[in-house]
C-alpha atoms as a PDB file:
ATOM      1  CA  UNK A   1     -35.295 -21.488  17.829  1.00  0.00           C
ATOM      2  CA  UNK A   2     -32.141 -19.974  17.005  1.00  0.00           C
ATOM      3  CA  UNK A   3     -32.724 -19.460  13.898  1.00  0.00           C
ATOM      4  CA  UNK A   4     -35.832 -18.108  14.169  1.00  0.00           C
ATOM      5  CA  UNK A   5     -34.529 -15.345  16.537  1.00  0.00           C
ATOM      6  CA  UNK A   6     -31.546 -14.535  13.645  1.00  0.00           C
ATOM      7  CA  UNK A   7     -34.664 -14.410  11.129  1.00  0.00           C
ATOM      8  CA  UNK A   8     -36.623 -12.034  13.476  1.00  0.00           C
ATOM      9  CA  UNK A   9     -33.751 -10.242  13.660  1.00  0.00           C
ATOM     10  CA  UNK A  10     -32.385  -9.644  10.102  1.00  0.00           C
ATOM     11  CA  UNK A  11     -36.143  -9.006   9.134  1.00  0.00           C
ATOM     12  CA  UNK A  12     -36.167  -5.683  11.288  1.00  0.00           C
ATOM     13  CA  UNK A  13     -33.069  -4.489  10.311  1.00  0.00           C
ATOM     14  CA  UNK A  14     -34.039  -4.775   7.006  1.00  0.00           C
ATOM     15  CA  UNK A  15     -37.239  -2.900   7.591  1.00  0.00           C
ATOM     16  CA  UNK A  16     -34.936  -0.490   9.736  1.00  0.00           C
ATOM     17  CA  UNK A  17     -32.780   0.182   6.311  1.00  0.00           C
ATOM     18  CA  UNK A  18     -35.528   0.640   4.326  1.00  0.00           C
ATOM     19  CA  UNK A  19     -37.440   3.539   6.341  1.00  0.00           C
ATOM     20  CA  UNK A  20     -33.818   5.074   6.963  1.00  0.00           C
ATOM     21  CA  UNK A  21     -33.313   4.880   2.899  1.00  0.00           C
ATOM     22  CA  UNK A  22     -36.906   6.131   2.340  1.00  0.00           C
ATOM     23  CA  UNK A  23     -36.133   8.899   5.119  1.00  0.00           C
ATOM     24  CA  UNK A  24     -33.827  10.291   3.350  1.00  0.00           C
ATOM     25  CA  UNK A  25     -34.617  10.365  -0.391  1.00  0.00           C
ATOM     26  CA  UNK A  26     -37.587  12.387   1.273  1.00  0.00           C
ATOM     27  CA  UNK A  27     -35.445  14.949   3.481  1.00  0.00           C
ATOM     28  CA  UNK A  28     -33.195  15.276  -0.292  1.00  0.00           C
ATOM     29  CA  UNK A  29     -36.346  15.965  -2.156  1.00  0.00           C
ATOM     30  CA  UNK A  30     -37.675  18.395   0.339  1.00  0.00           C
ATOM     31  CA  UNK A  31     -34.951  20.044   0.301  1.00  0.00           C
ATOM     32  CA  UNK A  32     -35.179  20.747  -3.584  1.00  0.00           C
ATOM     33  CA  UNK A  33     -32.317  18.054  -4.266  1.00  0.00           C
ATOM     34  CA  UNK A  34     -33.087  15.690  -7.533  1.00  0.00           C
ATOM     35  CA  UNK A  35     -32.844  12.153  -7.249  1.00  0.00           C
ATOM     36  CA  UNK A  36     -32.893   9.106  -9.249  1.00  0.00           C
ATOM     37  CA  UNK A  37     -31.873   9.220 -13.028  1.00  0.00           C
ATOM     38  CA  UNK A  38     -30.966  12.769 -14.195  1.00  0.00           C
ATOM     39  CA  UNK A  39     -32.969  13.754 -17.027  1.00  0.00           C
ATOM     40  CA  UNK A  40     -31.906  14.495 -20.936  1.00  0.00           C
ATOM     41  CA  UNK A  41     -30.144  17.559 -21.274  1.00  0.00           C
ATOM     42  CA  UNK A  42     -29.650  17.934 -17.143  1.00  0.00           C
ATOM     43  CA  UNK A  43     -27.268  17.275 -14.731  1.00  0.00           C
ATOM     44  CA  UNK A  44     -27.123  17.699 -11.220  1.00  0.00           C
ATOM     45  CA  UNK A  45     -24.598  19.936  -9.538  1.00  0.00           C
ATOM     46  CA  UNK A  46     -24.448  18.884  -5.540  1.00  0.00           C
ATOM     47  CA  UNK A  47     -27.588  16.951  -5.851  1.00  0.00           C
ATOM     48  CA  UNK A  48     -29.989  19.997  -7.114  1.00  0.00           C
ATOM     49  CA  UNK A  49     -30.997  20.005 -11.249  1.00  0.00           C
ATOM     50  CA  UNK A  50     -29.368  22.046 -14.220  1.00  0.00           C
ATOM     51  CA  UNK A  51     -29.686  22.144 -17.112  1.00  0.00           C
ATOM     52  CA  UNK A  52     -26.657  21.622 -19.573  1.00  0.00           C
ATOM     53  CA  UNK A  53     -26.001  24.407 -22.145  1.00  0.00           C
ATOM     54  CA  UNK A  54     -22.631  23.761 -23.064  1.00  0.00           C
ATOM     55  CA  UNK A  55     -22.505  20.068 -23.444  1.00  0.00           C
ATOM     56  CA  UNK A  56     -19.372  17.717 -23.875  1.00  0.00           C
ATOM     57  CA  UNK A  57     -20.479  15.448 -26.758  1.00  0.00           C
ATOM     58  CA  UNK A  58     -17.352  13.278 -26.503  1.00  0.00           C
ATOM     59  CA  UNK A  59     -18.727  12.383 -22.972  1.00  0.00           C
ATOM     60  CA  UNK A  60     -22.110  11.582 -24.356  1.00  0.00           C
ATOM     61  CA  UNK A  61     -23.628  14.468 -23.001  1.00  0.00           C
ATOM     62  CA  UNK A  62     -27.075  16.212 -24.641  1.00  0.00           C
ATOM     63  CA  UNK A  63     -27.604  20.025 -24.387  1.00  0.00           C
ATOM     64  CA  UNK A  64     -30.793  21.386 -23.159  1.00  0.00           C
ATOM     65  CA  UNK A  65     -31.550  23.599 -26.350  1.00  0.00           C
ATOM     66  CA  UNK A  66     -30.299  19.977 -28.316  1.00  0.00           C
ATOM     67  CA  UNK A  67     -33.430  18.591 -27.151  1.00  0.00           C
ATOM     68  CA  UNK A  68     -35.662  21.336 -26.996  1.00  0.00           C
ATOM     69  CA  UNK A  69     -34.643  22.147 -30.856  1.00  0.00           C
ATOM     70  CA  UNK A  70     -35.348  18.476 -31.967  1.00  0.00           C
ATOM     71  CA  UNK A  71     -38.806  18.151 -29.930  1.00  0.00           C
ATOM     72  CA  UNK A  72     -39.678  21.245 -31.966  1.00  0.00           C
ATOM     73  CA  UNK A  73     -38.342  19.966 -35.198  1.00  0.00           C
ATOM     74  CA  UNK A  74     -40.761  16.948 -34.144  1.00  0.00           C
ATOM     75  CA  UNK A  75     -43.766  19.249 -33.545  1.00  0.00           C
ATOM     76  CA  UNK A  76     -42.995  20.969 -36.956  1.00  0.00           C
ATOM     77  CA  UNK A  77     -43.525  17.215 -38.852  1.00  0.00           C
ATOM     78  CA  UNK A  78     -40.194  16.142 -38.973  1.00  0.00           C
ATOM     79  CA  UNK A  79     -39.712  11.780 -37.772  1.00  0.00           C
ATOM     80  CA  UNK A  80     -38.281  10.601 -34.469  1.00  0.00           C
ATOM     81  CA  UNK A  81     -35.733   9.207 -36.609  1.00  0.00           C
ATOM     82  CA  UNK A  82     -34.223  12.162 -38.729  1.00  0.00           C
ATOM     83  CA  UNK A  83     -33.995  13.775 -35.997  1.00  0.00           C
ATOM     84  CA  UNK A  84     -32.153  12.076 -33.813  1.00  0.00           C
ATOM     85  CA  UNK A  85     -29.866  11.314 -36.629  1.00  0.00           C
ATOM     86  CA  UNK A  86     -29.131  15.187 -36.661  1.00  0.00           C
ATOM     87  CA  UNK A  87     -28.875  15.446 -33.017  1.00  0.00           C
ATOM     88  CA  UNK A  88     -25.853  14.286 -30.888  1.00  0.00           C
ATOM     89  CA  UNK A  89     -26.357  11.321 -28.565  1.00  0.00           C
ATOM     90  CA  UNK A  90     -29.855  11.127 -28.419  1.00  0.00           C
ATOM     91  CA  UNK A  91     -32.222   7.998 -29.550  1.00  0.00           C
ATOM     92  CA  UNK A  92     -35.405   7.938 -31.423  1.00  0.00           C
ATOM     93  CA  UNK A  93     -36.738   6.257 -28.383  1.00  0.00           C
ATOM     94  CA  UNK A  94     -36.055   8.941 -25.889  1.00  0.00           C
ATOM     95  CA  UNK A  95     -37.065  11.572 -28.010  1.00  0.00           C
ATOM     96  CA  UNK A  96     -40.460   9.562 -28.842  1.00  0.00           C
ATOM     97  CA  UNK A  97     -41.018   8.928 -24.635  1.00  0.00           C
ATOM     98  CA  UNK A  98     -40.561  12.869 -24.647  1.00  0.00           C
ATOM     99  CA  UNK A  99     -42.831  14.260 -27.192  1.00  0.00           C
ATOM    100  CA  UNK A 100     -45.504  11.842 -25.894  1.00  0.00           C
ATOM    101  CA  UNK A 101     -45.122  12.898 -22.206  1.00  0.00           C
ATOM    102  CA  UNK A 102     -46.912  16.536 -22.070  1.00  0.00           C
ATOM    103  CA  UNK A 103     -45.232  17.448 -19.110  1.00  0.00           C
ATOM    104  CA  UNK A 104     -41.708  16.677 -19.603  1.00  0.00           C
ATOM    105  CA  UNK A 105     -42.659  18.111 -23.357  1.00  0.00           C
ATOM    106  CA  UNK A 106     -43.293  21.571 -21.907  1.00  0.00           C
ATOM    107  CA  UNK A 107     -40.081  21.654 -19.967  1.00  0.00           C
ATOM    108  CA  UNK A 108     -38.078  21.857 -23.001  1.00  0.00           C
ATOM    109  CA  UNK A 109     -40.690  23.799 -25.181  1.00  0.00           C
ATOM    110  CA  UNK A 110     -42.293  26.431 -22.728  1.00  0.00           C
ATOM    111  CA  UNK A 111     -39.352  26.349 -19.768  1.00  0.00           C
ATOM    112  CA  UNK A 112     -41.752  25.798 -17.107  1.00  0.00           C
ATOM    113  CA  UNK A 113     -42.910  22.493 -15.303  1.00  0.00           C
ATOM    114  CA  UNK A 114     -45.511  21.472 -12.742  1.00  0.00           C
ATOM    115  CA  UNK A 115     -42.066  20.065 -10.041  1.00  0.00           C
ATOM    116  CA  UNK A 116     -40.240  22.228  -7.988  1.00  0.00           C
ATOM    117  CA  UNK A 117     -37.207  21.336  -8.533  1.00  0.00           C
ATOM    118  CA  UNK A 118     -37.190  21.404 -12.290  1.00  0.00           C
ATOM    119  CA  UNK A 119     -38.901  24.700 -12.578  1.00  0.00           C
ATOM    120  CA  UNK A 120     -35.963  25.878 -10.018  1.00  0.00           C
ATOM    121  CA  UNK A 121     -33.675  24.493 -12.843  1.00  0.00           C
ATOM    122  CA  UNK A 122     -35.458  25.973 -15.622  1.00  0.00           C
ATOM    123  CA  UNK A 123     -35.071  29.618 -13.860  1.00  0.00           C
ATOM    124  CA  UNK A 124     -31.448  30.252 -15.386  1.00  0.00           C
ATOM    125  CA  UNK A 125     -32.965  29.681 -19.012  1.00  0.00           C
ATOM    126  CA  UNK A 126     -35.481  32.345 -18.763  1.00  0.00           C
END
């Protein structure tokens, strides 16, 4: 019986973490804050998006116009894999997930996007 009262227990507060956790990645989205894994060519400065236009390659950064330049080198008939050759710390993979995904395509081709919070990051480019 003892047990069962520790299980009971542990089982809420684990429920109670969860909705606090889920709480607030909500209250940081709403308020225009980006979070999970920062996109290519992005960063976050005090949790909201930016872009990165001067980029430390040593680091293993990628530039915003690095990416943007090579999706268009793409769209002009060049291969995933020249150009990622020709472009600093980028894979043929992650430009290939990229060019397929229309959305994230036209944040680096047109500057705009469909989320809040990147088209509030995309603002300083045009």
């Amino acid at each position: 019986m003892v047990a069962d009262v520790i299980a009971a227990v542990a089982a809420e507060e684990r429920r109670s973490l969860i909705r606090r956790t889920e709480a607030g990645i909500r209250r940081a989205r709403e308020e225009g804050k980006w979070v999970g894994q920062v996109p290519v060519g992005f960063t976050t400065v005090n949790g909201y998006l930016r872009p990165i236009f001067s980029p430390d390659y040593e680091e293993g950064e990628v530039g915003y116009h690095d990416v943007a330049d090579a999706l268009q080198a793409i769209k002009n008939g060049a291969s995933y894999r020249e150009v990622a050759k020709a472009t600093p710390n980028i894979t043929r993979q992650t430009l290939s997930r990229i060019h397929q995904d229309n959305d994230r395509q036209e944040w680096y081709l047109k500057a705009s996007a469909d989320d809040e919070r990147v088209d509030a990051a995309l603002q300083s480019i045009s």
